[in-house]
Protein backbone atom coordinates (compact mmCIF):
# COMPACT_ATOMS: atom_id res chain seq x y z
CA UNK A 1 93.80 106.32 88.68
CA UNK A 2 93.07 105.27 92.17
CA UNK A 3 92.95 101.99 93.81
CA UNK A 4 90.70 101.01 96.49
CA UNK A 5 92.16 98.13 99.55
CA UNK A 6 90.04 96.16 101.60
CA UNK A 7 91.33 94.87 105.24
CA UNK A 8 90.55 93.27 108.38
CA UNK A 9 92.85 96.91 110.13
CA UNK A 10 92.56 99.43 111.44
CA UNK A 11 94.14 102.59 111.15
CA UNK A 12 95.28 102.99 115.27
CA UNK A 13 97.17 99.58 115.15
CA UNK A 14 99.26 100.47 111.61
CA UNK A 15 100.62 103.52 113.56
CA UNK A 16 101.23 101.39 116.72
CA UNK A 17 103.29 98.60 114.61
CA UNK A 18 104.56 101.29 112.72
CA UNK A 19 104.10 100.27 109.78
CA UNK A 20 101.64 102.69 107.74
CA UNK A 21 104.41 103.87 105.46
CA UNK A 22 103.82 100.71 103.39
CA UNK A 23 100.56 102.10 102.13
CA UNK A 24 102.64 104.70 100.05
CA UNK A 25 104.42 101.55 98.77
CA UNK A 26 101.21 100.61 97.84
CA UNK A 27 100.89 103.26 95.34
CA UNK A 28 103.62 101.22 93.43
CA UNK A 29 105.72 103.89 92.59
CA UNK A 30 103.51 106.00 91.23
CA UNK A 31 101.14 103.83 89.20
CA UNK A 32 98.29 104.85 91.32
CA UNK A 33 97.44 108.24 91.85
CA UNK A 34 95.57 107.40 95.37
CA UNK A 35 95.14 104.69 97.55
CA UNK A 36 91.67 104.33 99.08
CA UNK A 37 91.86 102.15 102.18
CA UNK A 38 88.98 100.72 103.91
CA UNK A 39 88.50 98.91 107.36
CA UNK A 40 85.19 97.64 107.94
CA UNK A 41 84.34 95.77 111.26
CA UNK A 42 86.65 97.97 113.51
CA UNK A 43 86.05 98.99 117.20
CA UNK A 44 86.24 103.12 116.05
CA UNK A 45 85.07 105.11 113.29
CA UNK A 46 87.00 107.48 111.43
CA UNK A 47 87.99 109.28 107.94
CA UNK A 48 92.01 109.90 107.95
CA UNK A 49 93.84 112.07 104.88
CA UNK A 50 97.11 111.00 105.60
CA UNK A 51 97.84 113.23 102.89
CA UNK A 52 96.48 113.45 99.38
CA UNK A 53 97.77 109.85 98.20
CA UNK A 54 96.32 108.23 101.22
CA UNK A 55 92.93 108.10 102.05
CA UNK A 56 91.71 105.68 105.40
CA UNK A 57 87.84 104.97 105.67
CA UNK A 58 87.19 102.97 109.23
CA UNK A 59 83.62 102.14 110.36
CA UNK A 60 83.68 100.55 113.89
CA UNK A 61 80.99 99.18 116.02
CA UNK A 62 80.85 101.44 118.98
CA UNK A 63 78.54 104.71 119.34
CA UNK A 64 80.56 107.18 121.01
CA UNK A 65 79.05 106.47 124.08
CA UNK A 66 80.82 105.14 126.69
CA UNK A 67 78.02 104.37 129.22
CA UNK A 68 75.87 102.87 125.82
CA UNK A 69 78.68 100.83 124.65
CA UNK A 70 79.37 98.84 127.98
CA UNK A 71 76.41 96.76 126.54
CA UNK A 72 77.02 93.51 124.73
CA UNK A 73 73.79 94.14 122.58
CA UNK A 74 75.76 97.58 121.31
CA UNK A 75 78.11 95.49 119.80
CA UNK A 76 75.12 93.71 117.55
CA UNK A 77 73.47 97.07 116.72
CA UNK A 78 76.55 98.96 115.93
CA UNK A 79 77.58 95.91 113.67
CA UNK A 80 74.42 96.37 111.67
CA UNK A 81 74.87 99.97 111.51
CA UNK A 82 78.00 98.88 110.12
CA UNK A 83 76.43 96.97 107.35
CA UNK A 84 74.01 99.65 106.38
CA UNK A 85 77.01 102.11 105.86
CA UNK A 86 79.23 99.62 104.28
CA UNK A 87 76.12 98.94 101.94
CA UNK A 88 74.41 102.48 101.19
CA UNK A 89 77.01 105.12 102.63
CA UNK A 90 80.33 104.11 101.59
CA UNK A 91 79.54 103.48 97.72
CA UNK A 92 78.47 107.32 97.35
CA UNK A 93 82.05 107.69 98.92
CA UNK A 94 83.96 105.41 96.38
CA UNK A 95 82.51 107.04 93.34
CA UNK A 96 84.41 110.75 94.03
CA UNK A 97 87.42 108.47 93.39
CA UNK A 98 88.63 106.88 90.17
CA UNK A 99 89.18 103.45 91.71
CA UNK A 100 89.96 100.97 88.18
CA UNK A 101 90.77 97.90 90.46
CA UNK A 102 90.04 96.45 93.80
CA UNK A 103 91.99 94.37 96.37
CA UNK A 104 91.33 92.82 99.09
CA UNK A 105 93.77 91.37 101.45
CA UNK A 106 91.46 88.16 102.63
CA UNK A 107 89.14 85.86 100.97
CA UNK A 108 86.36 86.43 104.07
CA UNK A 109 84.54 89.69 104.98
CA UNK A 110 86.82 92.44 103.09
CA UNK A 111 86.17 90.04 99.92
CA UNK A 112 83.12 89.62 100.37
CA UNK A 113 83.02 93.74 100.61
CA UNK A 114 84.68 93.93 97.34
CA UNK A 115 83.33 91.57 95.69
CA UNK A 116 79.90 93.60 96.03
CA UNK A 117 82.26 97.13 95.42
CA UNK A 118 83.19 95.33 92.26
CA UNK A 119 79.52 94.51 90.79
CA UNK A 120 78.59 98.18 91.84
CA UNK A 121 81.27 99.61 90.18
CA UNK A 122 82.06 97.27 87.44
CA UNK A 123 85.66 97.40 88.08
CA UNK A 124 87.73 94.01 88.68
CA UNK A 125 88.61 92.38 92.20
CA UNK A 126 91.84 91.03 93.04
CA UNK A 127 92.71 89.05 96.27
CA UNK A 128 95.95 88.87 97.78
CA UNK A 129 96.76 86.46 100.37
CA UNK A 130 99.15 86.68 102.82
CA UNK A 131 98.72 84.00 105.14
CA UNK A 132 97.80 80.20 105.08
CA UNK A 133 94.73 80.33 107.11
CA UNK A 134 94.07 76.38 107.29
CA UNK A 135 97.41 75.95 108.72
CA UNK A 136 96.60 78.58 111.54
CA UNK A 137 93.07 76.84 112.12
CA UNK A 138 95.23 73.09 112.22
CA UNK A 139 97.65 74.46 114.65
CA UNK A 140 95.33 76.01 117.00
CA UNK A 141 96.23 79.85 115.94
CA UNK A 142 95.24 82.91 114.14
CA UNK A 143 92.58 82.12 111.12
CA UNK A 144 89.37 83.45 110.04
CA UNK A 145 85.86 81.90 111.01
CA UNK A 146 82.48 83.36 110.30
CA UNK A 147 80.36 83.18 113.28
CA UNK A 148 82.10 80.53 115.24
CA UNK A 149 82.25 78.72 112.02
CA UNK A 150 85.54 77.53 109.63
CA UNK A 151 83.29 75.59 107.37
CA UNK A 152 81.14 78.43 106.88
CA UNK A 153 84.17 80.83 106.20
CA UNK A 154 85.74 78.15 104.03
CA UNK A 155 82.60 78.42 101.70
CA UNK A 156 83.18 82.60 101.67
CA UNK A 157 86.27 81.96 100.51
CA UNK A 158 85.73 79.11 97.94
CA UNK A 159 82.83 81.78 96.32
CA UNK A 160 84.85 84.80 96.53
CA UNK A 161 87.78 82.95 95.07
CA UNK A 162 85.84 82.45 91.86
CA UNK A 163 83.88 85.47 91.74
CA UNK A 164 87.71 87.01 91.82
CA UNK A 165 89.19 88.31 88.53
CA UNK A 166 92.38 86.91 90.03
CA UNK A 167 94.06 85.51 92.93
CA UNK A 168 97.21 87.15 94.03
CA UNK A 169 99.45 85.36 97.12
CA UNK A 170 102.45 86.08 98.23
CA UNK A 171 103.64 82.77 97.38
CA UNK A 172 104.49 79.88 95.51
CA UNK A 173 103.53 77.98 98.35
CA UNK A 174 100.30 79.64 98.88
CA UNK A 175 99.47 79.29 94.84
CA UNK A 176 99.58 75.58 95.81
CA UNK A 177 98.01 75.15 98.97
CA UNK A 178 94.57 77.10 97.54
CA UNK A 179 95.05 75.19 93.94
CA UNK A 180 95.23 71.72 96.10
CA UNK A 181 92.18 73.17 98.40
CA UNK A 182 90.14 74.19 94.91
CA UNK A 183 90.63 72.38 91.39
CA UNK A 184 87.92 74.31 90.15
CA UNK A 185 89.88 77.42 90.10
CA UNK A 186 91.72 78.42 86.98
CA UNK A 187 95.18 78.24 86.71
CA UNK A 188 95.54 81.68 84.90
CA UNK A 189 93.72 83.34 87.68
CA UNK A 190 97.21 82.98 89.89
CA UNK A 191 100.24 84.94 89.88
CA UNK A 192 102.59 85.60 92.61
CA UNK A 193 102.58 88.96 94.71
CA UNK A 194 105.65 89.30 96.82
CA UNK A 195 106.28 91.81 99.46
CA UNK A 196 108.36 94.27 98.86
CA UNK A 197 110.81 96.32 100.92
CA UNK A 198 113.03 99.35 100.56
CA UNK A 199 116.76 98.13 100.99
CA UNK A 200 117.44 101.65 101.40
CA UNK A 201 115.40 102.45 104.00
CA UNK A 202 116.36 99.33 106.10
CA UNK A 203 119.61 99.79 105.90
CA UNK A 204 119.67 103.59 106.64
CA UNK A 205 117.51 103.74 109.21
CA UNK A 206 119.22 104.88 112.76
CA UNK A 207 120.85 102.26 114.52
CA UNK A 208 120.28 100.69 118.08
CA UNK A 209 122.49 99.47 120.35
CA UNK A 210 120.57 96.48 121.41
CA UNK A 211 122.87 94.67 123.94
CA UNK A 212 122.42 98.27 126.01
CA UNK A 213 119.03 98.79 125.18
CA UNK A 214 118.22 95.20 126.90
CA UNK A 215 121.06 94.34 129.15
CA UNK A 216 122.47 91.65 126.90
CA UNK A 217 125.54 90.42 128.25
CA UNK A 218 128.68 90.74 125.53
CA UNK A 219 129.91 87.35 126.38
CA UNK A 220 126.92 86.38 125.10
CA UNK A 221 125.67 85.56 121.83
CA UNK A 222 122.92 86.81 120.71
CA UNK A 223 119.78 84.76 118.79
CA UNK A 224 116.88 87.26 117.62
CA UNK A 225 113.52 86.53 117.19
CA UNK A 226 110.66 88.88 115.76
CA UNK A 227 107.00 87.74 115.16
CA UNK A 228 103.50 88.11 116.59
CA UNK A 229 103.40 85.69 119.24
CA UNK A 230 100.06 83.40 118.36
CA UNK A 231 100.43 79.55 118.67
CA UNK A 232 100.62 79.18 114.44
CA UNK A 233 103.54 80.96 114.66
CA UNK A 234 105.77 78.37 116.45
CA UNK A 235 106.54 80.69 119.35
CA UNK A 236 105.83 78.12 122.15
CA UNK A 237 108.92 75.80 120.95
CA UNK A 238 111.14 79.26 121.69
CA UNK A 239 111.54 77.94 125.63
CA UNK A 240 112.43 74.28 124.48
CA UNK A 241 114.99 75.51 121.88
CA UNK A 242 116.92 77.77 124.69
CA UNK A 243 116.46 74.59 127.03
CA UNK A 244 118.13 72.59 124.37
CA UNK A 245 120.64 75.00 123.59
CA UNK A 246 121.70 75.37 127.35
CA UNK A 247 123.24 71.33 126.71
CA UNK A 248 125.84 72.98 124.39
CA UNK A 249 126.23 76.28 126.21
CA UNK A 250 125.26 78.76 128.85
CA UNK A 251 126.41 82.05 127.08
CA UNK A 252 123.51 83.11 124.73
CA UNK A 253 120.53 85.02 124.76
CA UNK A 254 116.97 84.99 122.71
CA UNK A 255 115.72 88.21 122.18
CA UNK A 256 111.78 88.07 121.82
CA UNK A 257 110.43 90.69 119.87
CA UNK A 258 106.44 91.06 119.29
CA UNK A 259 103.36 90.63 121.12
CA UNK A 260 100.38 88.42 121.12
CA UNK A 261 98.22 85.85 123.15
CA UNK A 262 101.09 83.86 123.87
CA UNK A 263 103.73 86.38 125.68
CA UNK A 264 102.48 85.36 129.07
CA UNK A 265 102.53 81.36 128.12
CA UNK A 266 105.86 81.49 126.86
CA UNK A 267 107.26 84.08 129.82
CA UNK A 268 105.80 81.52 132.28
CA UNK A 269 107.78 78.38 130.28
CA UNK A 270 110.58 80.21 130.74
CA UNK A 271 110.74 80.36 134.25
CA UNK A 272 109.36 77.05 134.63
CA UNK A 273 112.59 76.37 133.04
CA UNK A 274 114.72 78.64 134.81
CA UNK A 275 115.60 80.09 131.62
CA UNK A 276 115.47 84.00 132.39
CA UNK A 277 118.92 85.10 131.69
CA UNK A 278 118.51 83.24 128.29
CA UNK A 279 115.70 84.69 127.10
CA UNK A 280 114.36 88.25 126.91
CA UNK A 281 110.65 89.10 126.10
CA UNK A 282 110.80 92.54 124.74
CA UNK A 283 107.32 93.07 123.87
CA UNK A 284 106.10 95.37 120.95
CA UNK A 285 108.98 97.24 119.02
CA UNK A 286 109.30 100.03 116.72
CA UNK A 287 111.37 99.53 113.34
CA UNK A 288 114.46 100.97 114.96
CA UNK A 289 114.85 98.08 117.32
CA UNK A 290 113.42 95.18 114.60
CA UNK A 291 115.82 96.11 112.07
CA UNK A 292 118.78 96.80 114.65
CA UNK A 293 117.87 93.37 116.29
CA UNK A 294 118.25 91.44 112.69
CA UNK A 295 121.50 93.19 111.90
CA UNK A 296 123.54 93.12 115.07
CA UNK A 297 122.44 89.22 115.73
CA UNK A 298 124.69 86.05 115.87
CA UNK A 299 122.14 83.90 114.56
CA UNK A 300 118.38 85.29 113.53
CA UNK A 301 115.49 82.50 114.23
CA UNK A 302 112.57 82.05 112.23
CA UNK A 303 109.71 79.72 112.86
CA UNK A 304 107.06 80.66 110.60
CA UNK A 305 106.96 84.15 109.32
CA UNK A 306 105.92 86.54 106.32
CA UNK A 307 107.46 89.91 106.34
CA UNK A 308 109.58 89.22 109.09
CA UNK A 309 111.75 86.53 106.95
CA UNK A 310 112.50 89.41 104.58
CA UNK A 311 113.78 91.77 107.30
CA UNK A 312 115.87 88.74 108.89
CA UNK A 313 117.37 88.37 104.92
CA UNK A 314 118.06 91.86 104.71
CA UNK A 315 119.91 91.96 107.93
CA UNK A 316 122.78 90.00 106.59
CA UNK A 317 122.93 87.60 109.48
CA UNK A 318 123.09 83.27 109.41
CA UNK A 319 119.67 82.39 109.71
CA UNK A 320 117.91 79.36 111.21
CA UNK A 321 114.35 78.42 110.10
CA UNK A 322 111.70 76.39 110.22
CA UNK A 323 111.04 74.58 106.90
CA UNK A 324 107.13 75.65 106.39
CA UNK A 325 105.44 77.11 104.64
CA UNK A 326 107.43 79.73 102.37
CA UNK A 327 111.00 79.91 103.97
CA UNK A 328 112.36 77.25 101.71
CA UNK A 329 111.95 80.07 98.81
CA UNK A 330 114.68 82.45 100.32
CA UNK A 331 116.09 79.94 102.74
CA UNK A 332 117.97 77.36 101.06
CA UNK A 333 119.88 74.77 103.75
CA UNK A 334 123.41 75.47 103.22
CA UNK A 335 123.45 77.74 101.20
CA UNK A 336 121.32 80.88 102.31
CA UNK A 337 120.79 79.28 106.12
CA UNK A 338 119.83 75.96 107.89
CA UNK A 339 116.42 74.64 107.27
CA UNK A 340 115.05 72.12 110.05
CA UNK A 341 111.76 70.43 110.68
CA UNK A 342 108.81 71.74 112.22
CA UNK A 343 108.76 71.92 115.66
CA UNK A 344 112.31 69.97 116.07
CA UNK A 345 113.52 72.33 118.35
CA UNK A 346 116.47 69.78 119.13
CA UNK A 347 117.28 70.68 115.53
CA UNK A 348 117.25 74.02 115.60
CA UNK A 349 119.05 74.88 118.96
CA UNK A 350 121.85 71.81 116.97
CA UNK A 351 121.55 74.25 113.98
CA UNK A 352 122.14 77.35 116.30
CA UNK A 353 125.47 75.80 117.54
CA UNK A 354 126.38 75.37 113.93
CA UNK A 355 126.74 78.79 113.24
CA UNK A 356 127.94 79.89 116.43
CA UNK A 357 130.84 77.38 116.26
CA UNK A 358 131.40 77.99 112.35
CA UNK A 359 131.90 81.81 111.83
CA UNK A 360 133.14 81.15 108.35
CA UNK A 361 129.58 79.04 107.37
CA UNK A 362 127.66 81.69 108.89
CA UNK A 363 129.16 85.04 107.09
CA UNK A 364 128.62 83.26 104.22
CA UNK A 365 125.00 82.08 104.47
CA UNK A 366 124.17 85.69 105.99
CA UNK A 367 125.78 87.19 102.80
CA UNK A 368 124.29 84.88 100.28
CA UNK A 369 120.88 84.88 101.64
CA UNK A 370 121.03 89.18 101.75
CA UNK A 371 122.17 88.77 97.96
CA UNK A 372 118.70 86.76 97.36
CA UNK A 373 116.39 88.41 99.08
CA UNK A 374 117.41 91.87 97.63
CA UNK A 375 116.82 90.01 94.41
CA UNK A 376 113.74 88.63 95.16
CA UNK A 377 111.67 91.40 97.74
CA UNK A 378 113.57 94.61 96.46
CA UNK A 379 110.50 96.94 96.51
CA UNK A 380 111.83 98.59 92.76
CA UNK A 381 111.82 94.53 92.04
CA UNK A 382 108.21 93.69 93.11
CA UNK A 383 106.91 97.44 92.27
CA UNK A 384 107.42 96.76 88.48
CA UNK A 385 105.94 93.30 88.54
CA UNK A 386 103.04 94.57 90.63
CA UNK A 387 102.25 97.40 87.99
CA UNK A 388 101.95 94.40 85.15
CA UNK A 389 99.30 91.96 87.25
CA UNK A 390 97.44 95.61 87.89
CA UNK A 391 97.85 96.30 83.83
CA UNK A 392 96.69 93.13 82.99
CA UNK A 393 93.82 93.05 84.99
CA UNK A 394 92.25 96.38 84.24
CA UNK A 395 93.11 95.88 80.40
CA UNK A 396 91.09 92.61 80.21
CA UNK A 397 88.40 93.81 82.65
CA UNK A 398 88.15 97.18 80.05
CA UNK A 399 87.84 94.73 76.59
């Protein structure tokens, strides 16, 4: 049997993170024969066999016209053209498959796609949700609005929510901010779906040395940081933790890995600061530099972060986060790594110094919070309780 994904991607960007070998991991071992991935709303269209597991169905905007496609009105034609394929097109396409369940990775336009897949077909919709998309509207950052609109997207998502067969986020957390945001939903429609990662493959994969790769001094310690850098995400407090840091010492270094709207804003706060031997904005990385950067740093920082939290866990190093949204789950202060407030940077560059000046504290938080997250994001771990929530929801949606 085949499974069919929804989501706001596209297939150039996967390859650019580097990240499209999770959609083999979406297979879940083996349960699925195929997985059908579609991107609606793109800039490009295209059809990609990765191989004969993977299937990638894009439809973008733009006509293959250059000269045509300068035109703001393209963009509004192309969209509708969109709409009609998505509509009349693509369902011809879904039926060579056989697709039992769907899922779709937001509550907005790719559920509001399966949700009419799902009527077509008569197979049941799942939504997994990966993000806490009120918090990124509060703060200013990443979230999803339908034509200018939050209130309008909130009421997508409130009606695809119960038109759902269930509601799958990566969370506890997440469970509760949705069940706080709709009482009306049932409590049996929620189960967690944690990420999963291959231990293996993190820990085998070749090794960088990152001091060389950026000119990091080796009298100086080293703090890593690795997220997309939109305002949700924390990043602008990175300058005033370095400038608080620099009261306890001059010999450390922030390594900023990722891009985003904000790499400018924070580059420019940094010299506004004169804090450009303390911090390093790397840009975009491949996996070989993220996973060297989490297992050959002092201290790893994390501000608010999915995926990214599991990869600092894996690397073994004392961690210093942020307590929002998830982190409390695999960071537990003390014990697994130091927890501050939000946005008390004075906090966190006070937690920093902790570990730097406690080598004993930080081995074993590093250790102990590696220990747990193997336990708890272990992709043989999450595989097998993925393949029940599938089992259970294609049994009942078959009685």
């Amino acid at each position: 049997m085949d499974l069919l994904i929804i989501a706001p991607n596209d297939y150039d960007s996967l390859v650019r993170k580097g990240v499209l070998y999770q959609y083999e991991n979406y297979r879940e071992g083996g349960y699925f024969r195929r997985v059908i991935s579609l991107f609606p709303f793109t800039r490009e269209t295209m059809t990609k066999e990765e191989d004969e597991n993977k299937i990638f169905f894009q439809y973008g905007w733009k006509s293959g016209l250059a000269k045509l496609d300068r035109f703001k009105v393209m963009k509004l034609f192309g969209s509708l053209g969109i709409l009609f394929r998505l509509a009349f097109v693509f369902p011809f396409v879904l039926r060579k498959y056989d697709i039992r369940v769907i899922r779709a990775s937001d509550p907005y336009l790719s559920g509001l796609a399966g949700w009419y897949y799902s009527r077509l077909l008569r197979i049941p919709l799942v939504i997994s949700v990966h993000s806490d998309y009120d918090l990124g509207d509060e703060s200013g950052g990443f979230t999803f609005k339908i034509f200018g609109s939050r209130k309008l997207a909130k009421k997508i998502e409130h009606f695809v929510y119960r038109k759902s067969q269930a509601i799958w986020p990566i969370s506890e957390y997440l469970i509760e901010r949705i069940r706080t945001s709709y009482d009306d939903l049932a409590a049996e429609k929620f189960s967690t779906f944690p990420h999963g990662i291959d231990v293996s493959f993190f820990d085998d994969i070749e090794e960088v040395d990152i001091r060389q790769e950026f000119g990091i001094s080796p009298d100086h310690s080293l703090i890593s940081y690795v997220a997309r850098l939109s305002k949700e995400k924390n990043c602008l407090d990175l300058p005033l933790i370095a400038r608080e840091l620099r009261k306890f010492t001059e010999d450390f270094t922030i390594l900023v890995i990722g891009s985003g709207k904000e790499f400018e804003t924070i580059r420019e706060m940094s010299r506004r600061y004169g804090l450009e031997r303390h911090i390093v904005m790397a840009g975009h990385q491949g996996r070989e530099i993220v996973f060297s950067a989490r297992k050959s740093a002092d201290v790893n920082l994390c501000l608010l972060d999915g995926f990214s939290l599991i990869e600092a866990g894996l690397g073994g190093r004392p961690l210093v986060a942020y307590d929002t949204e998830w982190h409390s789950e695999l960071v537990r202060d003390g014990e697994t790594g130091l927890l501050v407030p939000v946005n008390d940077y004075r906090k966190a560059a006070e937690a920093i110094m902790r570990f730097l000046e406690d080598p004993e504290l930080a081995e074993s938080c590093g250790k102990k919070l590696r220990e747990l997250t193997i336990e708890k994001h272990e992709i043989s771990n999450t595989q097998k309780k993925k393949r029940a929530l599938y089992t259970k929801v294609i049994e009942e949606s078959e009685r």
